[in-house]
Protein backbone atom coordinates (compact mmCIF):
# COMPACT_ATOMS: atom_id res chain seq x y z
CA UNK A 1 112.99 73.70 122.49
CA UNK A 2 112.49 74.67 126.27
CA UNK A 3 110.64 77.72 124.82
CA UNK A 4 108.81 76.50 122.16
CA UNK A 5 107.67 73.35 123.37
CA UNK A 6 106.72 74.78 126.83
CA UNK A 7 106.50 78.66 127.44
CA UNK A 8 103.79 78.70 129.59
CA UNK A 9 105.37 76.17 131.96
CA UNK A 10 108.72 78.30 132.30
CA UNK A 11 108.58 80.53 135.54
CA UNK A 12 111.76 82.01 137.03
CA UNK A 13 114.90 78.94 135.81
CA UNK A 14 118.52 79.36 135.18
CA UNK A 15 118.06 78.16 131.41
CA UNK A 16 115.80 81.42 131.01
CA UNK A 17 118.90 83.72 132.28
CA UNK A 18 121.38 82.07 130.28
CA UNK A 19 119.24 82.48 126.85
CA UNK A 20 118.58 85.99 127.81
CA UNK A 21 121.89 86.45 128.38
CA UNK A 22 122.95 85.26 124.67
CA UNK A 23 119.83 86.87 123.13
CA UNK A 24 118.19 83.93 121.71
CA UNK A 25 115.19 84.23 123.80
CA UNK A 26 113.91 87.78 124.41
CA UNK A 27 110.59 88.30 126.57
CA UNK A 28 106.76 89.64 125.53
CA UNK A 29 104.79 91.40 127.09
CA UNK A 30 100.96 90.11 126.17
CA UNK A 31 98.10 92.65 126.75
CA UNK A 32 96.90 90.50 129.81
CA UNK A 33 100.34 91.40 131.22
CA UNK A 34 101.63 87.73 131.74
CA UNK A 35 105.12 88.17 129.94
CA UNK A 36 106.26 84.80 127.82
CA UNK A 37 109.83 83.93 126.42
CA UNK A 38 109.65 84.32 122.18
CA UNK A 39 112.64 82.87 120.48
CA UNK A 40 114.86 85.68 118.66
CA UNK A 41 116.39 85.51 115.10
CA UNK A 42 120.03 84.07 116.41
CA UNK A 43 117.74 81.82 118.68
CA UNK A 44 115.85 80.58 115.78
CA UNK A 45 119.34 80.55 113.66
CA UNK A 46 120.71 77.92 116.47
CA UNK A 47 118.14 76.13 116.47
CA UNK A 48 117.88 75.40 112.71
CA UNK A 49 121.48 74.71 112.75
CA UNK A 50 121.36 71.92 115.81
CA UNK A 51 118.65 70.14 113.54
CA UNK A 52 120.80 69.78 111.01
CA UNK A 53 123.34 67.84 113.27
CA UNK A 54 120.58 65.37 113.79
């Protein structure tokens, strides 16, 4: 949600570590060379299954 909803406001936060950390964000690099957080497969796997809690 934090990625999805607002990359290109993320800069250097805690929350990006920790999803690092656990793999479900990884980062791109774009051609301009900014780099932006995509969501990985067990990122997008969690995700699907929190939705289905609500």
């Amino acid at each position: 949600m934090l990625v999805k909803d607002a990359a290109d406001q993320i800069g250097d936060r805690h929350e990006l570590d920790t999803l690092l950390e656990r793999q479900l964000i990884a980062m791109e690099q774009l051609v301009s060379g900014a780099r932006l957080p995509r969501i990985t497969e067990d990122g997008d796997l969690l995700l699907r299954a929190v939705r289905r809690l609500h």
